[in-house]
Protein backbone atom coordinates (compact mmCIF):
# COMPACT_ATOMS: atom_id res chain seq x y z
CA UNK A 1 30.25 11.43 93.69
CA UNK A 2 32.86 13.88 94.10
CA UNK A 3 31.73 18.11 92.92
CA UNK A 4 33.38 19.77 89.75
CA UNK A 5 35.74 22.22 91.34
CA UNK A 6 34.10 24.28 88.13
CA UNK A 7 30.45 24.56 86.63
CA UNK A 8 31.23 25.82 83.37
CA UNK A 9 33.80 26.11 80.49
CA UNK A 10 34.55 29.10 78.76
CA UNK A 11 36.26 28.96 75.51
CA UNK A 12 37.68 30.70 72.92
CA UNK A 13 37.13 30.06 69.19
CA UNK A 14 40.14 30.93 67.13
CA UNK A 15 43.19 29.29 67.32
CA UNK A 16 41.36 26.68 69.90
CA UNK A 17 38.21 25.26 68.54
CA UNK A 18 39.56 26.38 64.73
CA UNK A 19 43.15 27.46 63.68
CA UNK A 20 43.27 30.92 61.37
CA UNK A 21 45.86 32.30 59.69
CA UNK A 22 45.28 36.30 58.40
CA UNK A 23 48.35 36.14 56.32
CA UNK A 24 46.48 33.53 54.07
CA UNK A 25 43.88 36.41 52.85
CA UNK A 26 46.80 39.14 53.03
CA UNK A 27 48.86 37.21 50.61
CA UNK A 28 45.93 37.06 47.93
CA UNK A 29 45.07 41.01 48.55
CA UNK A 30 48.65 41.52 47.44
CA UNK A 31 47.54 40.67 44.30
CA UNK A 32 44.61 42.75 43.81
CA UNK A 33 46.50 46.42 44.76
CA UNK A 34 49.53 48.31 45.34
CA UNK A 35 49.90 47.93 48.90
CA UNK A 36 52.73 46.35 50.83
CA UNK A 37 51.78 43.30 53.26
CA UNK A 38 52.24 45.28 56.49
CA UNK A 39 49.67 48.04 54.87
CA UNK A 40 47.04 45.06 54.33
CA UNK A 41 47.56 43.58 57.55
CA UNK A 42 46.88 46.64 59.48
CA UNK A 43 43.79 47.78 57.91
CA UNK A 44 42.21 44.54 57.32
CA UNK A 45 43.18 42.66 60.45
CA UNK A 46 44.56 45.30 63.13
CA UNK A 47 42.85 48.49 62.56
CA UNK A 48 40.29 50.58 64.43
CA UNK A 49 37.68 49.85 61.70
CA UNK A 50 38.08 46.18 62.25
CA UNK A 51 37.66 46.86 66.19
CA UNK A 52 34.54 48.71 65.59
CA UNK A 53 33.60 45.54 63.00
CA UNK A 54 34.14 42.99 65.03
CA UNK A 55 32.10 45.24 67.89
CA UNK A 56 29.10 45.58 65.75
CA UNK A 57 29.37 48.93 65.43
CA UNK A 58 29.42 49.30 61.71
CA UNK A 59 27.93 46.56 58.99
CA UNK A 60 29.47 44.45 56.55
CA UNK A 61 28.75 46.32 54.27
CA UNK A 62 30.36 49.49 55.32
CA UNK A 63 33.43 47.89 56.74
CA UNK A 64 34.41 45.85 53.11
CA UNK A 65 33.37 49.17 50.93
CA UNK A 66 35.67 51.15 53.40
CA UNK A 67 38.53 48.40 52.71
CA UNK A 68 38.20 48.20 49.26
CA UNK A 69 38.39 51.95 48.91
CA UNK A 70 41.81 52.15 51.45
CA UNK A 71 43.64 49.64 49.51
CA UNK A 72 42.63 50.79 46.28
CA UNK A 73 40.98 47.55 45.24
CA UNK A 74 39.67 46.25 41.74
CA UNK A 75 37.84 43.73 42.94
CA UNK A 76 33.58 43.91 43.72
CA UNK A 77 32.77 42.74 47.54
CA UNK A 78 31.38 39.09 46.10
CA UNK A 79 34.87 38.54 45.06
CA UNK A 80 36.46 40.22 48.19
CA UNK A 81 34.26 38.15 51.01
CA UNK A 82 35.57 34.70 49.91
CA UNK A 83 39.26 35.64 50.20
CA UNK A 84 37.65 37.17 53.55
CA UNK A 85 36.86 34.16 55.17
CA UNK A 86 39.63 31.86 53.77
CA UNK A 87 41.98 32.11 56.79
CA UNK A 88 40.78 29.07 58.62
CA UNK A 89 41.57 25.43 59.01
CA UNK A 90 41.44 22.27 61.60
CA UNK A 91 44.35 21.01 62.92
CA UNK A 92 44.77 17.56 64.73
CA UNK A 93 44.84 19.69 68.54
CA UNK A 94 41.43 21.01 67.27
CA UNK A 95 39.76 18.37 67.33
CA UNK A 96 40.95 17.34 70.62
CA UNK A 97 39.76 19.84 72.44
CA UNK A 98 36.70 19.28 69.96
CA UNK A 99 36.40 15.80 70.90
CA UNK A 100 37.07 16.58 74.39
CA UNK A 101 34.72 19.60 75.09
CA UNK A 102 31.80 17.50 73.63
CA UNK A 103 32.60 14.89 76.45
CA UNK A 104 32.88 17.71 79.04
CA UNK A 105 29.46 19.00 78.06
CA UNK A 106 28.06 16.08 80.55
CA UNK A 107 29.67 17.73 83.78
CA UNK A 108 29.65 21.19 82.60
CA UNK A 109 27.94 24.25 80.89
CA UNK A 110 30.08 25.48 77.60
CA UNK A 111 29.93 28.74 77.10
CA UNK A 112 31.77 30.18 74.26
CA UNK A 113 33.78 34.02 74.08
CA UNK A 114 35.00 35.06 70.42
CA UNK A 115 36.17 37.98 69.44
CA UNK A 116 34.60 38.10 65.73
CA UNK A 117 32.82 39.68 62.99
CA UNK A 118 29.45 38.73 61.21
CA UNK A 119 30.93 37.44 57.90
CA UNK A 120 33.33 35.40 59.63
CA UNK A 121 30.42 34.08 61.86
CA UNK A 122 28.37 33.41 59.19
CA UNK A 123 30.72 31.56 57.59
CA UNK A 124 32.09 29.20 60.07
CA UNK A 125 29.14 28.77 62.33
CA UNK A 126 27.47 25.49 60.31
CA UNK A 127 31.05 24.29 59.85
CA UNK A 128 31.85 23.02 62.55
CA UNK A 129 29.27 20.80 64.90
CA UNK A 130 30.72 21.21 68.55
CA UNK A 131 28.86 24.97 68.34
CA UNK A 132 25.64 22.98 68.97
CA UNK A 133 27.42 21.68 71.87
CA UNK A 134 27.73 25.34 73.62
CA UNK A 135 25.26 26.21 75.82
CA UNK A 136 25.73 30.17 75.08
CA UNK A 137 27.63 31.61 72.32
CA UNK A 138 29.21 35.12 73.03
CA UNK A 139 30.31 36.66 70.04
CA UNK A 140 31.55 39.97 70.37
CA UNK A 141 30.11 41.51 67.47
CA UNK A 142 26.22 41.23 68.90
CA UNK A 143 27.09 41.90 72.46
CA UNK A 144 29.25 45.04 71.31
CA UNK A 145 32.67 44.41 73.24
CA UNK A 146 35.65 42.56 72.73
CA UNK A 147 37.58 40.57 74.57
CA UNK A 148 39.39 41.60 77.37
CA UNK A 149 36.60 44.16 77.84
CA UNK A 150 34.85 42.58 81.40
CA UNK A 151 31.68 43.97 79.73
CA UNK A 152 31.69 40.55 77.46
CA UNK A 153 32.94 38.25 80.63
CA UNK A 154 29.80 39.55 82.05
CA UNK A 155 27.69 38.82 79.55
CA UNK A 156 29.06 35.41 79.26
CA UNK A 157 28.75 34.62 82.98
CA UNK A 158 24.92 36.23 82.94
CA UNK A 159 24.09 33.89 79.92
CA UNK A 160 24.55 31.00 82.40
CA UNK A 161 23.64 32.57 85.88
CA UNK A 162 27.41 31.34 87.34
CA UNK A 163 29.98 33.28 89.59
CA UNK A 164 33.36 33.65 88.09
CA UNK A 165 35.04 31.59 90.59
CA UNK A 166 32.85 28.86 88.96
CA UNK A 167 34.42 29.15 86.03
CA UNK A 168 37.63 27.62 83.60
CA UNK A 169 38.28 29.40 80.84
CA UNK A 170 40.68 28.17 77.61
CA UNK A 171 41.86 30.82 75.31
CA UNK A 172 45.18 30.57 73.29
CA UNK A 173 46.03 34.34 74.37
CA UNK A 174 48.00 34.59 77.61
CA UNK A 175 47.15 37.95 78.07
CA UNK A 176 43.45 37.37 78.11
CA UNK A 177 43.89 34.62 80.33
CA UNK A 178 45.99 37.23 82.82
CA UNK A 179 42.65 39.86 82.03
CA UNK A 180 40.25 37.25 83.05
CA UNK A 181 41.81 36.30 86.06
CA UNK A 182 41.40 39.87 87.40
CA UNK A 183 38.13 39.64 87.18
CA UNK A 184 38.14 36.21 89.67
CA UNK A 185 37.96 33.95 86.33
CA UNK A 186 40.37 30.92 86.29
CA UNK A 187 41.93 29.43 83.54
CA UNK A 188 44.69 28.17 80.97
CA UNK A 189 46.25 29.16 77.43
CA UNK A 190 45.24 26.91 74.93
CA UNK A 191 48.95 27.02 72.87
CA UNK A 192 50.24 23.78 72.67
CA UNK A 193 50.06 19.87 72.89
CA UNK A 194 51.32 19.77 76.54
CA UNK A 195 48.89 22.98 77.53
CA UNK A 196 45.72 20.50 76.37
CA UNK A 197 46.68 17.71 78.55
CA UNK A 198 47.46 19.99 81.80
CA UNK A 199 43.96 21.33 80.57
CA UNK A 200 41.99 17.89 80.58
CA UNK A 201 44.05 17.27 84.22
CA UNK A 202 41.95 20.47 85.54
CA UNK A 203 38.70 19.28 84.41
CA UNK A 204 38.61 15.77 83.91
């Protein structure tokens, strides 16, 4: 029986395992205050607060009160949270990789590397069933770095006691893929129909 050139799989979550969209929830905020769209985006999807967020360094609490107050909205947090978390959705190339990563779990570890907040944790993590297929889940917000910090690569390679070498990783960011690699971790953008089969060539 020939050896996996790899021992474990690590994977992204958005925009691999489950597609998002942030200009879904924008386009309802627009609603709710005077802001333009570029305003919204920046504060409630590219900001320093959602950095520190999505590092655990400040709760839900604080980071939707903080929101609300910066964009000047008349809306309570109960109503805020579900426009929140309605940015995601399954495409056909999700479940592929879906379908295909629960196969893969028979020849290797899964380990999985998001860059994410609690509320959007909460909210997906019964949603979908390949998460009880992971081995390790590595979500930025309780280890306290994002991706392509090597402080969470570390973590995710100490959660499974492997080498980086032993590693594939799938993430739909090239640039993360390029961070990875200098830190001896191999691996493939996730950004396409043609990327998943040159994927499945590598590990099947």
């Amino acid at each position: 029986m020939t050896k996996n050139k790899y021992e474990a799989i690590f994977c992204d979550l958005g925009n691999v395992l489950i597609n998002f969209d942030h200009r879904i929830a924008v386009k309802k905020i627009l609603t709710k205050t005077k802001k333009n769209e570029h305003d919204i985006y920046q504060l409630f999807f590219d900001s320093g607060i959602t950095k520190d967020y999505e590092e655990g360094k400040i709760s839900s609490l604080y980071f939707f009160n903080k929101v609300r107050d910066s964009l000047n909205l008349d809306i309570d947090n109960a109503k805020l949270l579900p426009i929140w978390n309605d940015i995601f959705f399954e495409t056909p190339l999700n479940k592929k990789i879906q379908a295909f990563l629960a196969e893969a779990k028979e020849k290797y570890k899964l380990v999985m590397i998001s860059n994410i907040n609690e509320t959007h944790w909460e909210f997906l993590k019964n949603k979908i069933p390949i998460f009880s297929k992971f081995d390790k889940l590595i979500l930025s917000y309780e280890v306290g770095f994002r991706k392509p910090a090597k402080e969470i690569y570390d973590a995710a390679l100490e959660s499974v006691k492997i080498a980086p070498s032993e590693v594939f990783y799938i993430d739909d960011r090239k640039d993360l893929i390029e961070a990875a690699s200098k830190f001896g971790i191999n691996g493939m953008a996730f950004d396409e129909e043609e990327a998943f089969r040159k994927i499945k060539a590598q590990l099947e």
